[in-house]
Protein backbone atom coordinates (compact mmCIF):
# COMPACT_ATOMS: atom_id res chain seq x y z
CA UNK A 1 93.38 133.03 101.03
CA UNK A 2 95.62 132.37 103.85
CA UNK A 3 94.67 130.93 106.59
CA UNK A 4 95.61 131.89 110.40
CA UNK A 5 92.52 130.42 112.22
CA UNK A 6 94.90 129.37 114.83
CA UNK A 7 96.39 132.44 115.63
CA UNK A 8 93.69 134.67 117.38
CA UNK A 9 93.56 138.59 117.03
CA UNK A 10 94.62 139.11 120.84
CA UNK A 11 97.87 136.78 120.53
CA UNK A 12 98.71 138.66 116.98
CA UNK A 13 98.88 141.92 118.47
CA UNK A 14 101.21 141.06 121.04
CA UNK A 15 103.33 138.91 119.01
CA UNK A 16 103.27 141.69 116.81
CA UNK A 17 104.08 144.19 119.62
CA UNK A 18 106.76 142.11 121.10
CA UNK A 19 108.76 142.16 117.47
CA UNK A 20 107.87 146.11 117.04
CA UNK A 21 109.67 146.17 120.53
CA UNK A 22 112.69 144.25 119.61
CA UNK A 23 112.90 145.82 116.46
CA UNK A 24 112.78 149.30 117.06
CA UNK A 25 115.41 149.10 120.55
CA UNK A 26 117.82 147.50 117.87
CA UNK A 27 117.70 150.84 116.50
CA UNK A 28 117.91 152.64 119.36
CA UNK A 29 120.76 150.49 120.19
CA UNK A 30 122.62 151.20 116.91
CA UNK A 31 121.78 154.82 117.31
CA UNK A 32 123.34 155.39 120.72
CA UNK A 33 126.20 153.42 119.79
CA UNK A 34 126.95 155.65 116.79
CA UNK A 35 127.04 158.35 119.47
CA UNK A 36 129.44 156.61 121.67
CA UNK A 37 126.92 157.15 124.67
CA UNK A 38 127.20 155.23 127.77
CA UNK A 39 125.33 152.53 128.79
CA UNK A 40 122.33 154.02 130.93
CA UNK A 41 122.73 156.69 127.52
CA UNK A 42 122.00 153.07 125.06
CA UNK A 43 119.43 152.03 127.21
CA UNK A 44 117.40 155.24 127.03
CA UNK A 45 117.55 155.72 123.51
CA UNK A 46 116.36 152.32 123.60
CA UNK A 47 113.89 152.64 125.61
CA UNK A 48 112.66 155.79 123.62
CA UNK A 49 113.04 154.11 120.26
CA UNK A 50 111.00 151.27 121.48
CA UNK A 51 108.56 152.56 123.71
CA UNK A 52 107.58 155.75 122.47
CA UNK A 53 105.51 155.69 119.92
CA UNK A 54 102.79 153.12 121.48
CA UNK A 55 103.07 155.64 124.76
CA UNK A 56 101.68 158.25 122.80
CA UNK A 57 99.10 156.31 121.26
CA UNK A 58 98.06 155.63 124.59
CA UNK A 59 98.11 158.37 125.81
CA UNK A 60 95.99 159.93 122.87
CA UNK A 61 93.51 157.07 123.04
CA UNK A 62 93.20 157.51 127.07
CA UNK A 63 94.29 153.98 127.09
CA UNK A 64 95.56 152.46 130.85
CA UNK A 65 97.77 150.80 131.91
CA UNK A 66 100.68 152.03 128.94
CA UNK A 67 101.05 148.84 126.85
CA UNK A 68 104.64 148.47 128.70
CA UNK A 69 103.38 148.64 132.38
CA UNK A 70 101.11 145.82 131.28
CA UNK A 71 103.96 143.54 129.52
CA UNK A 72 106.21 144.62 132.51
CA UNK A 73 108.52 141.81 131.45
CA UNK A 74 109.51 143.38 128.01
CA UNK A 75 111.33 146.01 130.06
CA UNK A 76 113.49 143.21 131.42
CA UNK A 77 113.84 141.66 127.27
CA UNK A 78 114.73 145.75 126.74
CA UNK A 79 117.25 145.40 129.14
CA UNK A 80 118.54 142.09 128.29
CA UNK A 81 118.73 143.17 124.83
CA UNK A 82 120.70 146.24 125.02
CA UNK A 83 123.28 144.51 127.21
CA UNK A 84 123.40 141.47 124.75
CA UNK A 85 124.31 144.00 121.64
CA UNK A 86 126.74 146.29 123.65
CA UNK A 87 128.33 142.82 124.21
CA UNK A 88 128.24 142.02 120.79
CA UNK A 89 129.68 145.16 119.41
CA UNK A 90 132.44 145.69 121.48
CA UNK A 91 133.60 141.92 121.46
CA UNK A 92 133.02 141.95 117.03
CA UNK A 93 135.18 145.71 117.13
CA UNK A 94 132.00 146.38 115.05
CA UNK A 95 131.14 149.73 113.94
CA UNK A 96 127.67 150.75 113.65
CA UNK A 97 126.10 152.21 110.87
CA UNK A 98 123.33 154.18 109.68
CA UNK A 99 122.49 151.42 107.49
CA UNK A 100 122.36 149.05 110.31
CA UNK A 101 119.93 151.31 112.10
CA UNK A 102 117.46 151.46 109.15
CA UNK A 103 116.60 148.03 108.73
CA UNK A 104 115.06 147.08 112.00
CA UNK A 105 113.60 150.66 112.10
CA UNK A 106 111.71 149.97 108.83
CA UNK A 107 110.77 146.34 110.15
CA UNK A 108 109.75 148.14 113.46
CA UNK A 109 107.80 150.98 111.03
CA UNK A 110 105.75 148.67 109.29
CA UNK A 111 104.97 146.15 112.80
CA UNK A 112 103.74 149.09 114.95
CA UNK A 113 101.60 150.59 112.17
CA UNK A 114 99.70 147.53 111.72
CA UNK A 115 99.36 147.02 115.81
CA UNK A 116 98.47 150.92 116.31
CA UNK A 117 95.95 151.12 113.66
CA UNK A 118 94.10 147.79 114.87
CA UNK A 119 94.16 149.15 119.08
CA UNK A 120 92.50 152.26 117.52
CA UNK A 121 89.90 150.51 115.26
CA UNK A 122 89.23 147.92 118.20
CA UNK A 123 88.75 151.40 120.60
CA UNK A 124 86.28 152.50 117.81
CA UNK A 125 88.07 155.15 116.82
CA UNK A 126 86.93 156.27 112.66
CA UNK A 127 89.00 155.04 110.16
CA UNK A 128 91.34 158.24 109.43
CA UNK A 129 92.00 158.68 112.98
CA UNK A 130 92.93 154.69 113.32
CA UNK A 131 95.54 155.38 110.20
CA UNK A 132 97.06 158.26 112.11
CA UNK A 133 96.81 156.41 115.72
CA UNK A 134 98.86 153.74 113.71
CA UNK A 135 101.38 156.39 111.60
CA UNK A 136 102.17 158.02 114.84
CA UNK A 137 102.65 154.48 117.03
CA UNK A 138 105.15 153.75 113.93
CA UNK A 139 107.17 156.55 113.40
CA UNK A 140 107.26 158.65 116.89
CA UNK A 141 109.49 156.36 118.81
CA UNK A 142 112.42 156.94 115.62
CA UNK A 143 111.60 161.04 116.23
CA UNK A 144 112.83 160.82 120.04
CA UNK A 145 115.82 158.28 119.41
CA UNK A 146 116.98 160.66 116.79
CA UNK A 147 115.58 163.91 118.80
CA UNK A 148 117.92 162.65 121.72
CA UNK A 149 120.98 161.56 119.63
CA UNK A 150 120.74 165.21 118.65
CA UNK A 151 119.55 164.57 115.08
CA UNK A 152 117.09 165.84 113.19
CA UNK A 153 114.09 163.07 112.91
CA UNK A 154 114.68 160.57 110.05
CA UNK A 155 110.52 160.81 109.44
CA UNK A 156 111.47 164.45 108.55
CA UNK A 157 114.94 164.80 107.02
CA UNK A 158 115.40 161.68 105.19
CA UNK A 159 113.06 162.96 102.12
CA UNK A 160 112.52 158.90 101.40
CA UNK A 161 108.89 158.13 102.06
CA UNK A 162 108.48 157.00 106.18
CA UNK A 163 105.78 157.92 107.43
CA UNK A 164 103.68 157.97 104.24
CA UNK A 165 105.14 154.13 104.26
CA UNK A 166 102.84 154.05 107.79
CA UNK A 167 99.98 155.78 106.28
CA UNK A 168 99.45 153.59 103.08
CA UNK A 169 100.05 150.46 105.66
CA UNK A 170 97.09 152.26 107.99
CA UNK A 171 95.05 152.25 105.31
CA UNK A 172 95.82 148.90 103.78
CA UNK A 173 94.22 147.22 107.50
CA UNK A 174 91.09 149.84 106.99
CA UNK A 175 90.68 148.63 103.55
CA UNK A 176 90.78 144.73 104.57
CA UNK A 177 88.48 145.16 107.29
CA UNK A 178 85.55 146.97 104.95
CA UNK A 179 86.47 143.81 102.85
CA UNK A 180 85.48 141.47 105.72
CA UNK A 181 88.94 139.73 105.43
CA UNK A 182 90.11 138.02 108.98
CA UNK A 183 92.03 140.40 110.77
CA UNK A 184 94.76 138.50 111.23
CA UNK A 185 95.42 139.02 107.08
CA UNK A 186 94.49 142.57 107.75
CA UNK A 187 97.67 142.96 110.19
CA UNK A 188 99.71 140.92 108.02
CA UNK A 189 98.89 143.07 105.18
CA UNK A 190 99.71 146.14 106.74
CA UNK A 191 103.13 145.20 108.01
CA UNK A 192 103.87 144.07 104.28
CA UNK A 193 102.69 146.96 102.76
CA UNK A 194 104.45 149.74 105.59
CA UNK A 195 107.90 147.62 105.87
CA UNK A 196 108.11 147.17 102.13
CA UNK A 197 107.74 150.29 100.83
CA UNK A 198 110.32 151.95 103.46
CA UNK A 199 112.45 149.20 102.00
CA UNK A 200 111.93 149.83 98.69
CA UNK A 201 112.75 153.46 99.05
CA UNK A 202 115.93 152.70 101.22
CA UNK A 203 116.86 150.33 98.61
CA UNK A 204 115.92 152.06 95.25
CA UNK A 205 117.17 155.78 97.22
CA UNK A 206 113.79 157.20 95.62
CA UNK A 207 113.06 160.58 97.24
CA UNK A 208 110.06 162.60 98.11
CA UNK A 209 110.41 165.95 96.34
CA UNK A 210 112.54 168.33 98.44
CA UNK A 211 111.33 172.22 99.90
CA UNK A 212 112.94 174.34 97.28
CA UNK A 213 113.58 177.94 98.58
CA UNK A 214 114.45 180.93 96.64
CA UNK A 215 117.45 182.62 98.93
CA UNK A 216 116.65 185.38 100.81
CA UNK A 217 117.39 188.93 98.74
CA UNK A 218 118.99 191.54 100.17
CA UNK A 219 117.14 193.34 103.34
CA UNK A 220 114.68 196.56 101.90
């Protein structure tokens, strides 16, 4: 079995934190640059993208201070960041793409599952609600960057599996914890098993089944 007896629980989750961060603002930075916003417009959906979906774990787990008023300095690396890649893409001419978005959002996916299932286990919380403490820290934060690029959510419309990626990686942590494994595999696990399977699906195009409606018949 793999060993990470050097790297304690405590410094995992905010390593793993950090790169959800980073991760998920690329998105958001991608996103708002698809949109041509401005740059207070790229640093919001940046913001949103990034910081969103641990807010509302937080705030459904009563949980203070919000895990970005206590790493106060990742909202200077936010900052730094977005600058850094509008500075990229306008000195490359590059032009983002929805493929360029996905990638760090499924990295992102799978990072803040594993971290938003563990915070919920750690807070005792039972093991369903820890899988949907970690679904929501994963996907939410992609649902308001899209929500304020005036899409409709990704986690809703894309019809390839997203958050059920975040569920089976919820449940993946569960399942190594009954097993006694260190936590540290646990996390590792879980990011493996929620990243992979978003990028499976993004690179195999598998879809869920779609709603099939009959069309309306003519009024009585």
């Amino acid at each position: 079995m793999l060993d990470m007896g050097w790297l304690s629980l405590a410094t995992a989750l905010t390593a793993i934190e950090a790169a959800a961060v980073i991760a998920f603002a690329l998105s958001g930075v991608v996103a708002a640059a698809r949109k041509r916003l401005d740059a207070v417009g790229v640093c919001m959906v940046a913001g949103l993208a990034a910081f969103g979906g641990g807010t509302v774990r937080d705030v459904l787990l009563d949980r203070r201070p919000f895990f970005w008023v206590e790493h106060a300095l990742w909202l200077w690396v936010l900052l730094g960041l977005c600058v850094g890649a509008m500075s990229f893409l306008r000195s490359r001419h590059l032009s983002p793409t929805l493929r360029a978005m996905q990638w760090p959002d499924a990295i992102g996916l799978g990072l803040f599952t594993a971290n938003g299932t563990q915070i919920a286990l750690v807070e005792g919380m039972p093991a369903i609600v820890a899988v949907l403490m970690g679904m929501i820290t994963g996907t939410f934060g992609g649902v308001l960057r899209d929500i304020v690029c005036n899409e409709i959510p990704t986690a809703f419309a894309d019809h390839r599996p997203y958050a059920i990626c975040a569920f089976a990686g919820g449940w993946a942590l569960v399942a190594a914890q009954a097993l006694q494994w260190p936590g540290e595999v646990g996390l590792l696990l879980s990011i493996v098993l929620a990243t992979g399977l978003r990028a499976w699906a993004l690179r195999t195009g598998f879809t869920l089944p779609r709603w099939e409606a009959d069309e309306p018949g003519p009024p009585r």
